[in-house]
N, C-alpha and C. Protein backbone atom coordinates (compact mmCIF):
# COMPACT_ATOMS: atom_id res chain seq x y z
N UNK A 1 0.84 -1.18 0.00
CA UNK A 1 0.00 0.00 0.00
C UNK A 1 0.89 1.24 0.00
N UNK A 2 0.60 2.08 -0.84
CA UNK A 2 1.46 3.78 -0.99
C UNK A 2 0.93 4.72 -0.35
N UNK A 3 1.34 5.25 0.67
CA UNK A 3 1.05 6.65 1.11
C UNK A 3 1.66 7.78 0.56
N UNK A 4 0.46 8.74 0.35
CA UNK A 4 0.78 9.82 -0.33
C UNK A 4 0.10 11.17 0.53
N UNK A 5 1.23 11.57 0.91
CA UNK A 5 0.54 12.87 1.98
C UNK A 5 1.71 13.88 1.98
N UNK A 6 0.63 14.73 1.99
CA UNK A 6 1.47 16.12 2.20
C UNK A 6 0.95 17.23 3.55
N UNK A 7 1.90 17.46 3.95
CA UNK A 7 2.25 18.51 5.42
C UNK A 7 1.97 19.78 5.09
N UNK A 8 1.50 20.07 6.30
CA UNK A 8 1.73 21.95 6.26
C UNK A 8 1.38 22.17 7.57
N UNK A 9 1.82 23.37 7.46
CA UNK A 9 2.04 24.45 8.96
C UNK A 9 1.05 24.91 8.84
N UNK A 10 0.22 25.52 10.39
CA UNK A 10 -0.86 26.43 10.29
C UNK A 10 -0.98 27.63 10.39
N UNK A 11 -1.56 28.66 10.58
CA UNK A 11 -1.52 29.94 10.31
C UNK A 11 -2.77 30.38 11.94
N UNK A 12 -2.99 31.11 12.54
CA UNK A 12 -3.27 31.49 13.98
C UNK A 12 -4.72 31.10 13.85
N UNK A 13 -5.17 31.29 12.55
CA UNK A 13 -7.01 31.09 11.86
C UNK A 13 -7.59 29.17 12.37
N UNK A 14 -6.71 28.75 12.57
CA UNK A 14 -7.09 27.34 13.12
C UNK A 14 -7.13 27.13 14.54
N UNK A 15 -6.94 28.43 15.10
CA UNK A 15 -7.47 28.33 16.90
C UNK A 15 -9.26 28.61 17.13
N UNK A 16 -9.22 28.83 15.73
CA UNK A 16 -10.88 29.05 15.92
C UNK A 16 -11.27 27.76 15.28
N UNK A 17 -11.17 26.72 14.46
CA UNK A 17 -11.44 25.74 14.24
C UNK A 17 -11.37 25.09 15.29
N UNK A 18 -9.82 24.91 15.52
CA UNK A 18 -9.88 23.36 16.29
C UNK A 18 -11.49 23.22 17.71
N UNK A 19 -11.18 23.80 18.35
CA UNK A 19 -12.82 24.00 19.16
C UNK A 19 -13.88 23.63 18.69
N UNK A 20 -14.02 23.81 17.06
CA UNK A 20 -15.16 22.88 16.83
C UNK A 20 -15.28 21.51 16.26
N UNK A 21 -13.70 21.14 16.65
CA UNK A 21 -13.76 19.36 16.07
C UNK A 21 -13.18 18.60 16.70
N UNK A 22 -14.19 17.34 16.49
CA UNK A 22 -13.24 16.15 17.71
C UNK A 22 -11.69 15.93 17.42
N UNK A 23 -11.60 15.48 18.74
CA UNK A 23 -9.91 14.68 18.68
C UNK A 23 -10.27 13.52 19.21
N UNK A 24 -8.62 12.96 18.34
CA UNK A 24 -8.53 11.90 19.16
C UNK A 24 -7.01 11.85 19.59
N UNK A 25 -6.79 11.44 21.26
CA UNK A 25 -4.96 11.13 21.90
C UNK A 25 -4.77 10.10 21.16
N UNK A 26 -3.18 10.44 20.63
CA UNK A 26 -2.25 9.40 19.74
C UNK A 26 -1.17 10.11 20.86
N UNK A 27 -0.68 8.47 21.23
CA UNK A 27 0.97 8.36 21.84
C UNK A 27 1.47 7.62 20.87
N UNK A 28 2.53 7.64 20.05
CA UNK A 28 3.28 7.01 19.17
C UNK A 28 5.22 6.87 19.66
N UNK A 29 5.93 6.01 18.88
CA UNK A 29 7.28 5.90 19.46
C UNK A 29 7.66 4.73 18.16
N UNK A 30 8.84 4.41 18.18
CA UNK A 30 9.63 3.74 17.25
C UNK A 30 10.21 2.42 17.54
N UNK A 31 10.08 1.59 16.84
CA UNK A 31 11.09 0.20 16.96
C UNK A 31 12.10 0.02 16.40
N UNK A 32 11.86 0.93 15.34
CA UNK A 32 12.64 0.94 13.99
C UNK A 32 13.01 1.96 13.37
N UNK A 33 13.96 2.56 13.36
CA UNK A 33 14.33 3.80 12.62
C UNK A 33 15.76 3.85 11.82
N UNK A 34 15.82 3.27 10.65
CA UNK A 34 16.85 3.01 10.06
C UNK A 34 17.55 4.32 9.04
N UNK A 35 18.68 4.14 8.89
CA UNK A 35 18.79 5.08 8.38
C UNK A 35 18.81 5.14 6.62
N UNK A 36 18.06 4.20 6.25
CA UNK A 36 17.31 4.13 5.17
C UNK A 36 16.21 4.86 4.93
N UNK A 37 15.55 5.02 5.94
CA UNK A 37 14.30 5.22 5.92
C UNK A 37 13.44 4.95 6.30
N UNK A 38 13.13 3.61 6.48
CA UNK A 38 12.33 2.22 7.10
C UNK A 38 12.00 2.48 8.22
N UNK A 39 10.89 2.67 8.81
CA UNK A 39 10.32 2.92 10.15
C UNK A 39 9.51 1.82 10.50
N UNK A 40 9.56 1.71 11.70
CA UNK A 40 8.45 0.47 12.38
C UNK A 40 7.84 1.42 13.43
N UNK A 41 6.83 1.49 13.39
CA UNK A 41 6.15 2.38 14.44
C UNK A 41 4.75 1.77 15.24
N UNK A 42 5.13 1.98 16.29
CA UNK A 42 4.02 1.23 17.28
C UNK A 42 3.28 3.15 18.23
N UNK A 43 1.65 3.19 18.08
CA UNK A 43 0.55 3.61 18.22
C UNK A 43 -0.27 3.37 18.87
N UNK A 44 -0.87 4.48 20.04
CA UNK A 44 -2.16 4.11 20.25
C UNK A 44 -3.13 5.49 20.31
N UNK A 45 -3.89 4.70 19.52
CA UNK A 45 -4.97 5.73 18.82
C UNK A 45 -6.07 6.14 19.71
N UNK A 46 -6.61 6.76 20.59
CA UNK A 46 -7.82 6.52 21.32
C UNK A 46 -7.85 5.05 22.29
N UNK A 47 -8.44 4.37 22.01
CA UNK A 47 -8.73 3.07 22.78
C UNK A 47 -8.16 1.91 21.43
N UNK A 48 -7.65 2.72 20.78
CA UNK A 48 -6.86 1.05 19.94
C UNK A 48 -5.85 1.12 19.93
N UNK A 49 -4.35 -0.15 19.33
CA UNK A 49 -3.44 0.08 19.15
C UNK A 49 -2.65 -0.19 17.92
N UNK A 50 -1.95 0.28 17.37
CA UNK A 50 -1.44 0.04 15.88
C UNK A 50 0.22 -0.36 15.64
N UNK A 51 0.82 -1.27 14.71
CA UNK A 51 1.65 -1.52 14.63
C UNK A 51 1.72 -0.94 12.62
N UNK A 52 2.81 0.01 12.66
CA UNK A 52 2.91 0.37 11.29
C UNK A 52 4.56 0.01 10.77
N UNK A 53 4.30 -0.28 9.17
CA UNK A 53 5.54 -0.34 9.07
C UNK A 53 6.16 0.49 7.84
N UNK A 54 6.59 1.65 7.85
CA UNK A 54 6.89 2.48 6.32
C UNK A 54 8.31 1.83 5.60
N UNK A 55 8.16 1.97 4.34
CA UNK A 55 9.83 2.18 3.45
C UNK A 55 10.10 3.43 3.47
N UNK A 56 10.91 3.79 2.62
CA UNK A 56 11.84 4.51 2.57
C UNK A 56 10.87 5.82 1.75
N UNK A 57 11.06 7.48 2.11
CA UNK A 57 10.22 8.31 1.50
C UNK A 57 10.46 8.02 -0.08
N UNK A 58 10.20 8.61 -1.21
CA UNK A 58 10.06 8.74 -2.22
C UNK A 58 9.60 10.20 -2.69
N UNK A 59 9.47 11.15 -2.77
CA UNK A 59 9.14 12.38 -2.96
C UNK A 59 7.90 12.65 -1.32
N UNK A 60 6.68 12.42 -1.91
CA UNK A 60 5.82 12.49 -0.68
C UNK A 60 4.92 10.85 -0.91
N UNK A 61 5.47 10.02 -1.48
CA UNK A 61 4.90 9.00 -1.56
C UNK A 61 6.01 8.16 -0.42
N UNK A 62 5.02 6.78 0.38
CA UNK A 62 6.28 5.71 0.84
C UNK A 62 5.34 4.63 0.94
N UNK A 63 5.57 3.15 0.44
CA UNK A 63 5.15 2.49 1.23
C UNK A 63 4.54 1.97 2.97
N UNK A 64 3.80 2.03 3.15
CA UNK A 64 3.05 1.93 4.55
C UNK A 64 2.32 0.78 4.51
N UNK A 65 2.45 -0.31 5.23
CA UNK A 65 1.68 -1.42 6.04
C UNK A 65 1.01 -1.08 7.60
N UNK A 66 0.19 -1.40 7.85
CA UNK A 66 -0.31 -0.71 8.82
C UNK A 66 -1.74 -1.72 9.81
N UNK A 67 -1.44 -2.58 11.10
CA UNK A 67 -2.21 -3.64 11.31
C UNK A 67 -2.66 -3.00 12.99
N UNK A 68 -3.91 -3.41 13.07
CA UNK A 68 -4.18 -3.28 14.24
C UNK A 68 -4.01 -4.19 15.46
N UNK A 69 -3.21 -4.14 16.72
CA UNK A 69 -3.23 -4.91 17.65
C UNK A 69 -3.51 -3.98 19.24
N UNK A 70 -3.69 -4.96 19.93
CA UNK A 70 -4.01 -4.89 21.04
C UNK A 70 -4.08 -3.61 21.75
N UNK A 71 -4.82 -3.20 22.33
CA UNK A 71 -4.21 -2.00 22.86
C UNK A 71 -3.04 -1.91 24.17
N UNK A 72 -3.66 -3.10 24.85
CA UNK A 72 -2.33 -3.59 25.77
C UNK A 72 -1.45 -3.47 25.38
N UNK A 73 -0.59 -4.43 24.31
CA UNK A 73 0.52 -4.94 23.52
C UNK A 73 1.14 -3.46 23.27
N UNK A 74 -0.04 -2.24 22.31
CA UNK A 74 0.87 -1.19 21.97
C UNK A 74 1.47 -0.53 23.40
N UNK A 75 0.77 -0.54 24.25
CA UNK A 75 1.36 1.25 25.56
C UNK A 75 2.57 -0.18 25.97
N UNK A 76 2.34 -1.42 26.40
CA UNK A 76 3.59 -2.27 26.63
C UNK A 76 5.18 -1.87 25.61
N UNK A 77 4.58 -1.78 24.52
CA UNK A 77 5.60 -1.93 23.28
C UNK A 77 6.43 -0.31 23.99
N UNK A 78 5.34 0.29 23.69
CA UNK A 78 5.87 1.73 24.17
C UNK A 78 6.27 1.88 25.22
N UNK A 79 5.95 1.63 26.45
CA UNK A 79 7.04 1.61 27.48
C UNK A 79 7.70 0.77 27.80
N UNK A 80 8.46 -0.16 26.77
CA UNK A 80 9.67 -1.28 27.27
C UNK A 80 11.01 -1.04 25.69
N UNK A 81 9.46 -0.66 25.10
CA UNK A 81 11.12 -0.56 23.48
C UNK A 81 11.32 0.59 22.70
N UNK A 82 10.49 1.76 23.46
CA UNK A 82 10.65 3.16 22.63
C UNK A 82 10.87 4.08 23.63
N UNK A 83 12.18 4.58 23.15
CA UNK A 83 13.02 5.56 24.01
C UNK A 83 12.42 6.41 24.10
N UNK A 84 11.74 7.29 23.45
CA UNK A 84 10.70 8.55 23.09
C UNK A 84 9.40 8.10 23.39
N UNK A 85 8.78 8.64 23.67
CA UNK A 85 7.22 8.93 23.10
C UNK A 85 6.71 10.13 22.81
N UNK A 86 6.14 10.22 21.39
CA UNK A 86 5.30 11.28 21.28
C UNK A 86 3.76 11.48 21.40
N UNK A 87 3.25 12.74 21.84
CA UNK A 87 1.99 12.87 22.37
C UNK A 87 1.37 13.84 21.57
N UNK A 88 0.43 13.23 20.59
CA UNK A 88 -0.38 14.73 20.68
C UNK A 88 -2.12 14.37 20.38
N UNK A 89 -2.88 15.53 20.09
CA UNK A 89 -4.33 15.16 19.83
C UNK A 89 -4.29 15.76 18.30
N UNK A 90 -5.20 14.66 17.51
CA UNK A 90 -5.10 14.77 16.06
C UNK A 90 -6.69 15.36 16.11
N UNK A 91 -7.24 16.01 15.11
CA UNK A 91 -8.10 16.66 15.05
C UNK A 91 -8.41 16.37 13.63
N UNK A 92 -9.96 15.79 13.09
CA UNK A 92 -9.89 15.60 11.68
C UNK A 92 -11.35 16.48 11.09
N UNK A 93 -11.32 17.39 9.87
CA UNK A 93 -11.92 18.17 9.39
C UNK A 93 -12.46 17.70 7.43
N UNK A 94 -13.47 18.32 7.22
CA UNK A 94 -13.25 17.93 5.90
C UNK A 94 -13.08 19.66 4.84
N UNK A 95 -12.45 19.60 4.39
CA UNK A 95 -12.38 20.73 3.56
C UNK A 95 -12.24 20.59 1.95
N UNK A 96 -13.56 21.10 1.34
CA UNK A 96 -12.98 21.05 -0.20
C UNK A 96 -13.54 20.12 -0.70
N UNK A 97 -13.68 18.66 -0.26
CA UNK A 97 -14.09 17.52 -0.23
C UNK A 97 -13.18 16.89 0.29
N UNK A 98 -12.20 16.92 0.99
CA UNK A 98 -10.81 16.38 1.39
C UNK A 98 -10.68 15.96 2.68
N UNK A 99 -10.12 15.30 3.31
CA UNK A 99 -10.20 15.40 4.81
C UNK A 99 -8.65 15.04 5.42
N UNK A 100 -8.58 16.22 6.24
CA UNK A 100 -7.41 17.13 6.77
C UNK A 100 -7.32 16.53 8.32
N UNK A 101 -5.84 16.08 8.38
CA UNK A 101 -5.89 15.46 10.23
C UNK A 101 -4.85 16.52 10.35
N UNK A 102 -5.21 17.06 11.70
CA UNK A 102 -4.32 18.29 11.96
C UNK A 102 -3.76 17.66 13.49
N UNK A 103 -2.64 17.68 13.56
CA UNK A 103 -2.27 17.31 15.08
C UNK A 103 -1.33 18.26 15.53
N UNK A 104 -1.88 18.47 16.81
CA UNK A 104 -1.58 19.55 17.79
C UNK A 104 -0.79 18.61 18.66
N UNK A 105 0.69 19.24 18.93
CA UNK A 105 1.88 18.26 19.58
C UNK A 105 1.86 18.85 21.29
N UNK A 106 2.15 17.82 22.40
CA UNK A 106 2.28 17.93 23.82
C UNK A 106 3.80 18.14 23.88
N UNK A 107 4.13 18.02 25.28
CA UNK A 107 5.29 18.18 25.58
C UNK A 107 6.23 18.76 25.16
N UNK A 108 7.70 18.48 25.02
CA UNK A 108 8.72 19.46 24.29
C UNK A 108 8.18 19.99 23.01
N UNK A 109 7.38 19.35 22.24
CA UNK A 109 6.93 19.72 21.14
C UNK A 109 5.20 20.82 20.88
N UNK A 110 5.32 20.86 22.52
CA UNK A 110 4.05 22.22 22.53
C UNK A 110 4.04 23.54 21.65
N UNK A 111 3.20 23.66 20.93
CA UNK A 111 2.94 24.98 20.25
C UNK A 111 3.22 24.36 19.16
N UNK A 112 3.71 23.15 18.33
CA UNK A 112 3.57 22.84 16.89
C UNK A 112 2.41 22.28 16.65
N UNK A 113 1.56 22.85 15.47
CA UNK A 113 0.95 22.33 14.93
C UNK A 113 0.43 21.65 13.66
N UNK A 114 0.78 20.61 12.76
CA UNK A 114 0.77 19.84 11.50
C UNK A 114 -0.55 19.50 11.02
N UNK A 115 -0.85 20.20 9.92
CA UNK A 115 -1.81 18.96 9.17
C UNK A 115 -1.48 19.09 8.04
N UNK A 116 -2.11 17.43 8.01
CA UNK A 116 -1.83 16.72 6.78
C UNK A 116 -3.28 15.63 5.99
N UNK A 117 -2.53 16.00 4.83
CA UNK A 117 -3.98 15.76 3.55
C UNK A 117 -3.00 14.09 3.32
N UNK A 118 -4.68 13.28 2.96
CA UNK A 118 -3.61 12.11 2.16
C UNK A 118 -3.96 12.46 0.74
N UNK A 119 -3.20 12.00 -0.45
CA UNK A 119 -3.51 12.25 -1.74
C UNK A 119 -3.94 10.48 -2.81
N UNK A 120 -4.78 10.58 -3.72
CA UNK A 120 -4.71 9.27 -4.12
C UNK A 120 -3.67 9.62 -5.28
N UNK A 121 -2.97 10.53 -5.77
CA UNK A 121 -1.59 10.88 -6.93
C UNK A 121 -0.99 12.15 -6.26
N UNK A 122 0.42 11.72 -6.26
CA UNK A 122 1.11 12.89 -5.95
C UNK A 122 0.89 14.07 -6.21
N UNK A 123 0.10 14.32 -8.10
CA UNK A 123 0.18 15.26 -8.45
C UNK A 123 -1.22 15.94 -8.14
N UNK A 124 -2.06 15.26 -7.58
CA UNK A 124 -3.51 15.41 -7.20
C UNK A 124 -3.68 16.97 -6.53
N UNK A 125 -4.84 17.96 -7.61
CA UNK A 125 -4.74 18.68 -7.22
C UNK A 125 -5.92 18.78 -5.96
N UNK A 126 -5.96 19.96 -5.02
CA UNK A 126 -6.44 20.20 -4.03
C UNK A 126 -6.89 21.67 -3.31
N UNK A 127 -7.85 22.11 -2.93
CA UNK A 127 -7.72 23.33 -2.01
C UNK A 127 -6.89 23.62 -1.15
N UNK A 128 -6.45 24.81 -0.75
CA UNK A 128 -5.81 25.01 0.81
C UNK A 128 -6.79 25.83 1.47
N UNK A 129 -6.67 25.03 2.64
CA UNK A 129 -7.70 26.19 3.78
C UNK A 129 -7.10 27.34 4.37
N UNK A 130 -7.69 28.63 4.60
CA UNK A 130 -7.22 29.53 4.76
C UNK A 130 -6.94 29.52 6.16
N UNK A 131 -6.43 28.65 6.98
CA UNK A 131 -5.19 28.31 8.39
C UNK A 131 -4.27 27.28 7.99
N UNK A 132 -3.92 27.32 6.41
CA UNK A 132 -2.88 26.74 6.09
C UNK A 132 -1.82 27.79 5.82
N UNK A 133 -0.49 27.78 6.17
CA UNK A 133 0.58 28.60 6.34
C UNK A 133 1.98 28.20 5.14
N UNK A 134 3.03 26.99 5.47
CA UNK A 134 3.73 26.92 4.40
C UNK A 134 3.52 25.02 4.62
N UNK A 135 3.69 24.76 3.76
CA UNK A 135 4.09 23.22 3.17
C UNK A 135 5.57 23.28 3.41
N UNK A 136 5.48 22.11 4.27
CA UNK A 136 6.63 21.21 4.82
C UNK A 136 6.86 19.84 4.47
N UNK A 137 6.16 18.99 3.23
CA UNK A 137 6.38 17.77 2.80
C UNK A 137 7.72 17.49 2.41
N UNK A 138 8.47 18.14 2.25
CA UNK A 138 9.96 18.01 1.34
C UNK A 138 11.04 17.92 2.71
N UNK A 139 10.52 18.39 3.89
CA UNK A 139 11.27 18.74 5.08
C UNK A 139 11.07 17.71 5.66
N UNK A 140 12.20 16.90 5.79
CA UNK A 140 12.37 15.85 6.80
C UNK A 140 11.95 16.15 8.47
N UNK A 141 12.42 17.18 8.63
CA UNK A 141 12.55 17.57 10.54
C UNK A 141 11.06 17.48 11.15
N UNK A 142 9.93 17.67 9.57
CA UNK A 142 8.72 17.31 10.20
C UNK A 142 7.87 16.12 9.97
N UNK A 143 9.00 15.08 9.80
CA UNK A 143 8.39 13.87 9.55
C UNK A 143 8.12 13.39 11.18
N UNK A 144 7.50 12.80 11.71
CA UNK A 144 7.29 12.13 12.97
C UNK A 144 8.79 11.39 13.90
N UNK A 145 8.99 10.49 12.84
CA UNK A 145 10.45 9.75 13.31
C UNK A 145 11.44 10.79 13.94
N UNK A 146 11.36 12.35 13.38
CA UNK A 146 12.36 13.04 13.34
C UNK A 146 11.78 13.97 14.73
N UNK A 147 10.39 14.51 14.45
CA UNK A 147 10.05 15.27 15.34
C UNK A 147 10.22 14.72 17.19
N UNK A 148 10.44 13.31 16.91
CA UNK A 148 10.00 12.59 18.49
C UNK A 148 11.77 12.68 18.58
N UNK A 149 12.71 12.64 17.95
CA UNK A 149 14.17 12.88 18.30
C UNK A 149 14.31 14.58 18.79
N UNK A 150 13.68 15.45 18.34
CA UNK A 150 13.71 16.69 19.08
C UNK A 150 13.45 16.67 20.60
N UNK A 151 12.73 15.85 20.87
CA UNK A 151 12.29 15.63 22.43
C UNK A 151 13.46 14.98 23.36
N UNK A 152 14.29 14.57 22.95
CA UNK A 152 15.44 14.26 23.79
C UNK A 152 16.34 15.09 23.48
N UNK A 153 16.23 16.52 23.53
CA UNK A 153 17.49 17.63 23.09
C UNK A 153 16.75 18.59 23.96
């Protein structure tokens, strides 16, 4: 399966959104972080838990496998084999016809906020909502793997 998503920063106009849409808590952390690319990432979404596995980026496309287990198994996974954890509440909207998960980051990573569109073609065109600020898909530092290594600095 190919994931195709693209990032962006928000602009101050999404403090009046977020208030009117659910979240859901995601704690996420790593098994796997190669320096290929290759991530293994263990999740828990609300009351479920997820085991994902990406390749290597490709422009804004990467392979992603992605299975649901236990919710036990994930917060275990996470507190015995991931040095990090990241925290935040994802917030999902539809705009345009599109639907936008925006996640608002806890801890060292307070005051960032990301959303991201999935695409079914890279080149797929799309609206931007006006609390979208700059596109960060090309920028590694805001890939997840990378953002949860800021938290130990």
């Amino acid at each position: 399966m190919t994931e195709i998503e693209r990032k962006f920063l928000v602009n101050d106009r999404i403090q009046q959104l977020l208030p009117t849409l659910e979240s859901v808590s995601i704690k996420q952390g790593y098994l796997l972080d190669s320096p290929d690319g290759k991530t293994v990432r263990v999740r828990t979404k609300g009351a479920k838990g997820f085991l994902t596995i990406k390749g290597p980026s490709e422009g804004i496309s990467r392979t992603e496998f992605e299975y649901a287990i236990p919710l036990e198994e994930a917060e275990q996974l996470l507190k015995h084999f991931c040095e990090q954890v990241l925290s935040k509440d994802r917030f999902t909207t539809v705009y345009a016809g599109k639907t936008w998960e925006i996640d608002v980051f806890h801890g060292k990573l307070e005051g960032l906020i990301v959303a991201e569109i999935e695409l079914e073609e890279e080149n797929e065109s799309f609206e931007l909502p006006d609390w979208i600020a700059e596109e960060v898909s090309h920028d590694p530092a805001y890939y997840n793997v990378n953002l949860i290594k800021r938290m130990s600095s």
